[in-house]
Protein backbone atom coordinates (compact mmCIF):
# COMPACT_ATOMS: atom_id res chain seq x y z
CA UNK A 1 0.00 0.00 0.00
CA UNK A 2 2.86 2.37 1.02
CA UNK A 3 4.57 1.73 -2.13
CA UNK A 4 1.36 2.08 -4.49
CA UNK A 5 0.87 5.68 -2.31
CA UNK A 6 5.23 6.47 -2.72
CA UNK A 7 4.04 5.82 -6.75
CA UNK A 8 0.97 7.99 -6.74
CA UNK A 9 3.25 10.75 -4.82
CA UNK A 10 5.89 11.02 -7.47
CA UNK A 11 3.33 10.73 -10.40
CA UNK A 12 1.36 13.54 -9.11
CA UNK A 13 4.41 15.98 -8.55
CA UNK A 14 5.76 14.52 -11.92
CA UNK A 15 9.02 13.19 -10.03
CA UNK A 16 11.47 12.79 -13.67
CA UNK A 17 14.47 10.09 -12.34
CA UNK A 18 17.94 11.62 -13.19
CA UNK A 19 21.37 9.10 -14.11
CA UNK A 20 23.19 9.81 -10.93
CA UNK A 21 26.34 9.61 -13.18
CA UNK A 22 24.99 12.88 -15.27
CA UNK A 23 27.31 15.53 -15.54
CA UNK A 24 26.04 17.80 -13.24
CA UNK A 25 26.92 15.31 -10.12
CA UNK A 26 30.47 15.34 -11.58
CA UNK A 27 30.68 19.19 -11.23
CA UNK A 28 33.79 20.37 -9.80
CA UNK A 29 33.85 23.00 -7.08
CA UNK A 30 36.43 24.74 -9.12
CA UNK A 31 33.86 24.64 -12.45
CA UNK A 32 31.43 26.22 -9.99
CA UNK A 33 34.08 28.74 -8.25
CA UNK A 34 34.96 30.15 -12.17
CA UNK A 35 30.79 30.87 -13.00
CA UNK A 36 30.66 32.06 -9.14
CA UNK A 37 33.67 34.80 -10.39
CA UNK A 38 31.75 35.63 -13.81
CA UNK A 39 28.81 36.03 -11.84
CA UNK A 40 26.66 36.25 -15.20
CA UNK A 41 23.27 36.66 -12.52
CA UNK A 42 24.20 39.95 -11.76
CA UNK A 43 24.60 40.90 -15.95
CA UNK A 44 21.05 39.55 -16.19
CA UNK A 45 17.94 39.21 -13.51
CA UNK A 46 16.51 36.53 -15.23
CA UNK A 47 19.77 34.00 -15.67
CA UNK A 48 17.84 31.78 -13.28
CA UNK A 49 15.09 30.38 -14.79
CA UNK A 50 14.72 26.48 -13.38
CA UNK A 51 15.59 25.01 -9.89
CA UNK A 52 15.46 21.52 -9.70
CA UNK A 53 14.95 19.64 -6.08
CA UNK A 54 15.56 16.17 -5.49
CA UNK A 55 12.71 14.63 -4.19
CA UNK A 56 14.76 13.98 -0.90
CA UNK A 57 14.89 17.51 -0.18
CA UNK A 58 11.31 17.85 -1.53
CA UNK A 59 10.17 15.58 1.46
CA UNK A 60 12.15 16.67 4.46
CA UNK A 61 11.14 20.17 3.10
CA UNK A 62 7.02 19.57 3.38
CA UNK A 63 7.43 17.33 6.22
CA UNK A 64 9.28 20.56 8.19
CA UNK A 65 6.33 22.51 6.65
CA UNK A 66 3.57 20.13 8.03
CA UNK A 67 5.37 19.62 11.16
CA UNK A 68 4.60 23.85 12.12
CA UNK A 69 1.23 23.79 11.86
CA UNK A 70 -0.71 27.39 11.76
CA UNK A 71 2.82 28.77 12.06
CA UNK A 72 5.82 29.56 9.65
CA UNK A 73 8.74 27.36 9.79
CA UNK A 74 12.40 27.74 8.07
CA UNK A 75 15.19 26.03 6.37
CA UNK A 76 17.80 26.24 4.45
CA UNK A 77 18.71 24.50 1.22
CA UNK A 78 22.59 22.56 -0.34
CA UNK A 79 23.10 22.11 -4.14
CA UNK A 80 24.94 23.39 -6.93
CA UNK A 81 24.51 25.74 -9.74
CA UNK A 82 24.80 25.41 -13.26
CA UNK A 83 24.06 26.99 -16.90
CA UNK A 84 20.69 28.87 -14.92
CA UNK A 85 19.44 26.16 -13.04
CA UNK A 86 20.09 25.49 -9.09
CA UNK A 87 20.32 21.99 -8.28
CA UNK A 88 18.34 21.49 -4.38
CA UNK A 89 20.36 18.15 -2.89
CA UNK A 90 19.28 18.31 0.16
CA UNK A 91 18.14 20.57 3.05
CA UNK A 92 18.31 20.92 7.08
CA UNK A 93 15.39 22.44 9.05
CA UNK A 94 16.42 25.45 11.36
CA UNK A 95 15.84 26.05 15.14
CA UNK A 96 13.51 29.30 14.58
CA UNK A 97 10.91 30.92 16.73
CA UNK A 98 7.80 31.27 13.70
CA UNK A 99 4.68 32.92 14.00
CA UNK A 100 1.75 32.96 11.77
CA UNK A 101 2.75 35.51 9.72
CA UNK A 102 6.92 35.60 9.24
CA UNK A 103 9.32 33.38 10.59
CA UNK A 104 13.07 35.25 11.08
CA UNK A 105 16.56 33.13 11.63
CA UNK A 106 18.33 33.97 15.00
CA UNK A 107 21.70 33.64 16.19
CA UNK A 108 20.96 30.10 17.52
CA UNK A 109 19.90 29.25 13.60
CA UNK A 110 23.14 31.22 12.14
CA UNK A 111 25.45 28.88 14.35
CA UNK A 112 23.41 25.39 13.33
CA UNK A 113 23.96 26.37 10.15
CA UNK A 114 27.63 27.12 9.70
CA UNK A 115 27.58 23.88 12.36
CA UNK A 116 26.11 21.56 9.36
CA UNK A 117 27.51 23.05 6.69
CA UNK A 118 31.10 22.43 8.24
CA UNK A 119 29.65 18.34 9.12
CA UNK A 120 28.74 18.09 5.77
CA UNK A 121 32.04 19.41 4.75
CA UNK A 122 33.89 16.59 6.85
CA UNK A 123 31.42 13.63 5.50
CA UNK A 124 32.39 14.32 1.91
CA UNK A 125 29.74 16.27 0.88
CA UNK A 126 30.44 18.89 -1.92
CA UNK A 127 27.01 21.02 -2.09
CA UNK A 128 27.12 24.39 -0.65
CA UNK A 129 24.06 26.67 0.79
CA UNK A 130 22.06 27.55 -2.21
CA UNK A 131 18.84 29.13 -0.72
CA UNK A 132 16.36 29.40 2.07
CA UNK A 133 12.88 27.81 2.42
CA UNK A 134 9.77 28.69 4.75
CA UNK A 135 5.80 27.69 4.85
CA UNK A 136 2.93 29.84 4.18
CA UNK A 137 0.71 27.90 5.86
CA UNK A 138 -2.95 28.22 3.62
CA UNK A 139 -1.98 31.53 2.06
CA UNK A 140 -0.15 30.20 -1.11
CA UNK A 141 3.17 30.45 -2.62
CA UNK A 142 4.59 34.03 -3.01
CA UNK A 143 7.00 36.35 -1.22
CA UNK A 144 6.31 39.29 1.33
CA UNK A 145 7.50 42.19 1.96
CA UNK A 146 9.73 40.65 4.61
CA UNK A 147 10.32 37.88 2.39
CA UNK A 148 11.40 40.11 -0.51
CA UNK A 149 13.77 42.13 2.32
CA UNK A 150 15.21 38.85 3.57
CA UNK A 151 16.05 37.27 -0.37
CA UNK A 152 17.56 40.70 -1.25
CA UNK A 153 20.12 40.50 1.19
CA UNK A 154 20.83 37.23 0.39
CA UNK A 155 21.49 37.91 -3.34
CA UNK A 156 23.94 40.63 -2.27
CA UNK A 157 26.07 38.70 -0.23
CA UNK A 158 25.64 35.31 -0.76
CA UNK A 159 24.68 34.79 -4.37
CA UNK A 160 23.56 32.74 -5.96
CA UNK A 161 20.68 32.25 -3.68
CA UNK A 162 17.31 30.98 -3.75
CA UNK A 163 13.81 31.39 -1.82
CA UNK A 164 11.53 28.57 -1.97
CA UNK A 165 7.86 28.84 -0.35
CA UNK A 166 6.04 25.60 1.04
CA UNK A 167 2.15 25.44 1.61
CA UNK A 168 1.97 22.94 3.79
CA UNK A 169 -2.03 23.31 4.03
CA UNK A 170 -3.06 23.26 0.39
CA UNK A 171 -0.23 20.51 -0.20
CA UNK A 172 -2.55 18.20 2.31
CA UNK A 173 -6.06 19.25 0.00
CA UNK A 174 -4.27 19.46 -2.94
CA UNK A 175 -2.58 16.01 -2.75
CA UNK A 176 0.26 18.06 -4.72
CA UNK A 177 3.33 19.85 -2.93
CA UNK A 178 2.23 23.12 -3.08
CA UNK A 179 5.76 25.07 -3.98
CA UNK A 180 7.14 28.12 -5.67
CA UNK A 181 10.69 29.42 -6.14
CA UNK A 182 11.72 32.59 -6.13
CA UNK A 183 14.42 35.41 -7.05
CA UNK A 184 14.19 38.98 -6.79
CA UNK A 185 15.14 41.80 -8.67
CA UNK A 186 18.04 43.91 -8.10
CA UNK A 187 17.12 47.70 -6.56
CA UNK A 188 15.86 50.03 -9.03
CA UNK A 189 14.86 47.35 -11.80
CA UNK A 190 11.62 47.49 -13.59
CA UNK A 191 10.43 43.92 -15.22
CA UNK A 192 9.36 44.15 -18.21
CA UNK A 193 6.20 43.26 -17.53
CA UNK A 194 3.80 43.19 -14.34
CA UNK A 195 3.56 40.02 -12.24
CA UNK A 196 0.55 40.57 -11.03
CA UNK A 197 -1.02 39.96 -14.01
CA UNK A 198 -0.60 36.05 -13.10
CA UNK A 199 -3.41 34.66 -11.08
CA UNK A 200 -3.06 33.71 -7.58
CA UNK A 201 -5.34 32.64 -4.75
CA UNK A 202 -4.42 35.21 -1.97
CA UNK A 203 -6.31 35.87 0.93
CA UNK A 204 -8.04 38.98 1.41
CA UNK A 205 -6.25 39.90 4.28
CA UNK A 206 -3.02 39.40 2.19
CA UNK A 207 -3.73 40.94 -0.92
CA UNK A 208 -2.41 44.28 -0.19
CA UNK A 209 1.10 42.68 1.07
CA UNK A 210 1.55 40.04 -2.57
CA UNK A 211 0.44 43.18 -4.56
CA UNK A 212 2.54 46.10 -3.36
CA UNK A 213 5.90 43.45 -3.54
CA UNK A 214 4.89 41.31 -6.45
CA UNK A 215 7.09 43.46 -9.13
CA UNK A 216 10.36 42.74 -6.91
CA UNK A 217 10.44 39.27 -7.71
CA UNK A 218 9.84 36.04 -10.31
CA UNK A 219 9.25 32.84 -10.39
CA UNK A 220 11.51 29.79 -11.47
CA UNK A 221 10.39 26.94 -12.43
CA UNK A 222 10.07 23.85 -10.13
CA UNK A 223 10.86 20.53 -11.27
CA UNK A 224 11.58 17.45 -9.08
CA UNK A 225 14.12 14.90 -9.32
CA UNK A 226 15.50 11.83 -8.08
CA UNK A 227 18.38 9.05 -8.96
CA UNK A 228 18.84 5.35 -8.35
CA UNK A 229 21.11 6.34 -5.04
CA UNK A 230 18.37 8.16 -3.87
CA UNK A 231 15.83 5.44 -3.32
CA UNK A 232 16.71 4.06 -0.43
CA UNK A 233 16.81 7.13 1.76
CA UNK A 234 13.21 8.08 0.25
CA UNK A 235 12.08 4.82 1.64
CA UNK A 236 12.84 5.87 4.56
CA UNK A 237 12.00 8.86 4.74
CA UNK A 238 8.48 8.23 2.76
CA UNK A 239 8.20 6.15 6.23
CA UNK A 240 7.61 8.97 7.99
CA UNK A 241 5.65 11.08 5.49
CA UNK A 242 3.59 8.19 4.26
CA UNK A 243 2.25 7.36 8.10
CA UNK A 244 1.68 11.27 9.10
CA UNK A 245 -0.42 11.33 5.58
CA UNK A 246 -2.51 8.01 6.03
CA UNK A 247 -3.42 8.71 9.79
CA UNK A 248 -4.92 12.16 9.30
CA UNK A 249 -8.20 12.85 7.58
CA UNK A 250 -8.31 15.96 5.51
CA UNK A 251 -11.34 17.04 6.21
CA UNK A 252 -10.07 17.24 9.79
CA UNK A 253 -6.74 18.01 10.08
CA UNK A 254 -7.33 20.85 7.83
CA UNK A 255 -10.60 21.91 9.30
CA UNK A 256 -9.28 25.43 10.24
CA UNK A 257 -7.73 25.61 6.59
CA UNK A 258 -11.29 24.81 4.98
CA UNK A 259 -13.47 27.32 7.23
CA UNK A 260 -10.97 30.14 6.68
CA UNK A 261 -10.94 28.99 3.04
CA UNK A 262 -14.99 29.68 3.02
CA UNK A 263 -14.35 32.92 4.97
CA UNK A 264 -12.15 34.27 2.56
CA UNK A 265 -14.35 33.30 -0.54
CA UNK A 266 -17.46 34.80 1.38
CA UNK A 267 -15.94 37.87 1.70
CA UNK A 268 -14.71 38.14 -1.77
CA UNK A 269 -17.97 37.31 -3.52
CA UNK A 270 -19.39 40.32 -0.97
CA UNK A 271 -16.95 42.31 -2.07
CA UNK A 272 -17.30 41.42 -6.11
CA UNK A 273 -20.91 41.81 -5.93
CA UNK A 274 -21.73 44.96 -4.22
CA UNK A 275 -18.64 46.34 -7.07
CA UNK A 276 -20.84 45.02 -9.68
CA UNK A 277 -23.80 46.76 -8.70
CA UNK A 278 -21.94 50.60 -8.37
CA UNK A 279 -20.28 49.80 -11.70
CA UNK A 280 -23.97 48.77 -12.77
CA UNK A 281 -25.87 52.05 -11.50
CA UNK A 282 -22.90 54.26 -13.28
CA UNK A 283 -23.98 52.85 -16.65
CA UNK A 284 -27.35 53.88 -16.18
CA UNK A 285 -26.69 56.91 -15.09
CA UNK A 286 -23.98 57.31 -18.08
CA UNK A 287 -23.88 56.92 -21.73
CA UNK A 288 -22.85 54.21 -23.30
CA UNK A 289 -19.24 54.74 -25.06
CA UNK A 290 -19.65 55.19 -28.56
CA UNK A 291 -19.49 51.88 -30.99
CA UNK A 292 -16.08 51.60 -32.92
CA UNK A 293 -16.42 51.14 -36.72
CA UNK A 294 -16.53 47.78 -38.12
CA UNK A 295 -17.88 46.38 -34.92
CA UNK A 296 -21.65 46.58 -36.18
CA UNK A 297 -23.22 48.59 -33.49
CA UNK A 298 -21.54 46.53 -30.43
CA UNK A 299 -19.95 48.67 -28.01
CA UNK A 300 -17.22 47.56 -25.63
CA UNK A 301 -19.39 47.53 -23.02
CA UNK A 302 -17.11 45.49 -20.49
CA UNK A 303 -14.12 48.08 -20.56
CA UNK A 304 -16.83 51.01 -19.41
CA UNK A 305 -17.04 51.98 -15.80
CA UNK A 306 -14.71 49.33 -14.49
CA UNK A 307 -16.90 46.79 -15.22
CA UNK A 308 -13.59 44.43 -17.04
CA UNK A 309 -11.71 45.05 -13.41
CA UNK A 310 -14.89 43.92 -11.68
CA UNK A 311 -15.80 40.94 -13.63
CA UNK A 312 -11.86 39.68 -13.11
CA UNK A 313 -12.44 39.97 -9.74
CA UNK A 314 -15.71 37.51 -9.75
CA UNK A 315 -14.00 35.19 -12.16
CA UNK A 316 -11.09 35.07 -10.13
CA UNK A 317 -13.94 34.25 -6.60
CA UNK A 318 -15.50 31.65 -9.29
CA UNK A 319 -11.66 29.85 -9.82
CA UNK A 320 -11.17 29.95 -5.62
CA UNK A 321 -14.64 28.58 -5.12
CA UNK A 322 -13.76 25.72 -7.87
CA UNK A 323 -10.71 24.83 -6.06
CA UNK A 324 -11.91 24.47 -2.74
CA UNK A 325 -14.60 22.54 -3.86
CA UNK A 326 -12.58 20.37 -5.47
CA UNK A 327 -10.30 19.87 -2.01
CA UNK A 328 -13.46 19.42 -0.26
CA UNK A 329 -14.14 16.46 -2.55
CA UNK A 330 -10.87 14.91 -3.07
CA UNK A 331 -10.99 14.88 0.86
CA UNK A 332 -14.14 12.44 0.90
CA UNK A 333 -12.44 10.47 -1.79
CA UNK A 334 -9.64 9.89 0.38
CA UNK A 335 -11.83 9.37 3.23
CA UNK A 336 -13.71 6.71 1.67
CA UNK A 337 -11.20 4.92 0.28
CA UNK A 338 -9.16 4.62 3.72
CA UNK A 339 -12.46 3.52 5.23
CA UNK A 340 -12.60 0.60 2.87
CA UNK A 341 -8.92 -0.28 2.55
CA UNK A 342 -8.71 -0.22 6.31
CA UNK A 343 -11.89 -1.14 7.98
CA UNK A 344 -13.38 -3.61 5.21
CA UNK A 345 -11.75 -6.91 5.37
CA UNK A 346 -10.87 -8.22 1.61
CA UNK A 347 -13.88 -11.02 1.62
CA UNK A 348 -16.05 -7.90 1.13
CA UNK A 349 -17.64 -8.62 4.70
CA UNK A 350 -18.07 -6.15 7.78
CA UNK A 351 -15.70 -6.14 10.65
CA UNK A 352 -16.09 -7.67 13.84
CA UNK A 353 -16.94 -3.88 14.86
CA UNK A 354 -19.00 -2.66 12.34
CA UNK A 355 -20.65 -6.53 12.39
CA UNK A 356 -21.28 -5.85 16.26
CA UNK A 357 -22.29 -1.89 15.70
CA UNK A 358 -24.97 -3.26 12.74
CA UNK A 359 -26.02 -5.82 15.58
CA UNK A 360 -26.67 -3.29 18.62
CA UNK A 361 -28.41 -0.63 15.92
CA UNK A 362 -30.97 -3.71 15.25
CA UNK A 363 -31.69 -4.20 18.23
């Protein structure tokens, strides 16, 4: 069963298996030291463009994530860099004090870290600190303004460096690590275009945070990896991961998740709707635009009075209404289908239990 689950895990965050004799494993530190001199990132913001993570790192990383609850946690990640693309090898939880809202590393973090790196110096190992990670638990993937503060710093003094962003509640409904990967833009840069163009389910109490910061940063894309070597310490660690998973429900464990899920949609369709109706009473009260020729009388009614900005708004309440109904129901799925792998013997008959429970409700 474990093994079918391990299967359906890697499938569903399209795990691609790497030959652990590819060249990138045979990088030298001096290869890496030259491109670390050229520095080509800081000739061009958007060098970066992929970060692969083993899927070793991917699963100590959520199972950090889950393991905070309501409340931010951090890391930090090892790899390697190479033609645009950071290679994640592993990664080591930190000793921080989160909250739920921003999670900062202490002195007691600073020393665990130079304490690791210098162990994983002595065991052989050749990666060196590549990034940072920390949760957002149930308010997506993106950077804050604290985020965006802490990643600049980074990238002045310890580039290359990258921030990746769990979601350890929407990776439970999802059924898909919920991830994004991040760099940000050096001081004074203007993208060339806006990335807040991209849809993203923020809450409403967040919106104001992603949309003022959202031009200082991008994303990279995320793929996950994993070799031949790395199979036996995903066994054991999918251990871990696979019995936290199969003993909680998720439509309990993430109760609080779901109702603030519903809050958040409530408030938005409020807030949609009563837009709607102003933008609706200035049309009456104004004329029309006038029709453009060659469109046969039409006018463009949808770019008068707002009315475009409005009805992205509601379609973007319709997609966040579709995808928590569609957690909701992949949560009774799951529910079902642990009730009758677990509690329904394989001759299709009840359980002493439920056989003694169907009894007593008889009589």
């Amino acid at each position: 069963m474990a093994s079918i689950a391990k299967k359906t895990f890697e499938l569903n965050n399209d795990v691609q298996s790497v030959d652990p004799t590819s060249a990138i494993f045979k990088y030298s530190r001096e290869d890496e030291k030259a491109l670390e001199d050229d520095a080509p990132w800081a000739k061009d913001p958007h060098y970066f463009h992929t970060v692969k993570i083993s899927a070793v790192a991917l699963i100590k990383m959520v199972t950090h994530a889950r393991s905070g609850g309501q409340y931010e946690i951090m890391g930090v990640m090892y790899g390697r860099v190479k033609d645009g693309v950071f290679w994640i090898m592993d990664a080591a939880a930190l000793p921080v004090q989160g909250t739920e809202t921003r999670v900062n590393a202490g002195n007691e973090a600073m020393e665990y870290m130079v304490s690791f790196q210098e162990s994983s110096r002595e065991a052989g190992k050749g990666e060196l600190l590549r990034g940072w990670y920390h949760s957002h638990p149930g308010y997506g993937c993106w950077l804050s303004g604290i985020d965006v503060n802490t990643q600049q710093n980074q990238q002045k003094f310890n580039d290359p460096y990258l921030a990746v962003v769990i979601d350890p509640n929407r990776t439970v409904s999802a059924g898909k690590v919920e991830i994004g990967a991040f760099r940000t833009y050096p001081e004074g840069y203007k993208p060339p275009s806006s990335s807040t163009s991209q849809y993203q389910s923020i809450p409403m109490e967040k919106i104001e945070d992603f949309g003022v910061h959202a031009d200082a940063y991008y994303p990279l894309k995320v793929e996950i990896y994993k070799t031949k070597l790395d199979e036996q310490l995903l066994d054991l660690l999918w251990n871990k991961y696979w019995v936290a998973t199969l003993s909680s429900s998720l439509l309990t464990s993430n109760r609080e998740y779901s109702t603030s899920q519903i809050k958040d949609l409530n408030a938005k369709l409020h807030g949609a709707s009563s837009s709607l109706g102003s933008a609706s009473s200035n049309l009456k009260l104004k004329a029309p635009p006038p029709s453009q020729s060659g469109s046969k009388g039409k006018s463009n009614v949808k770019e008068y009075a707002g009315v475009e900005e409005q009805d992205s708004a509601l379609a973007k309440a319709t997609k966040d209404s579709s995808r928590i109904a569609t957690e909701a129901q992949n949560g009774m799925v799951a529910q079902l289908l642990k009730d009758r792998l677990f509690n329904t013997p394989l001759t299709g008959q009840l359980t002493p239990q439920a056989a003694q429970a169907t009894v007593q409700g008889r009589q």
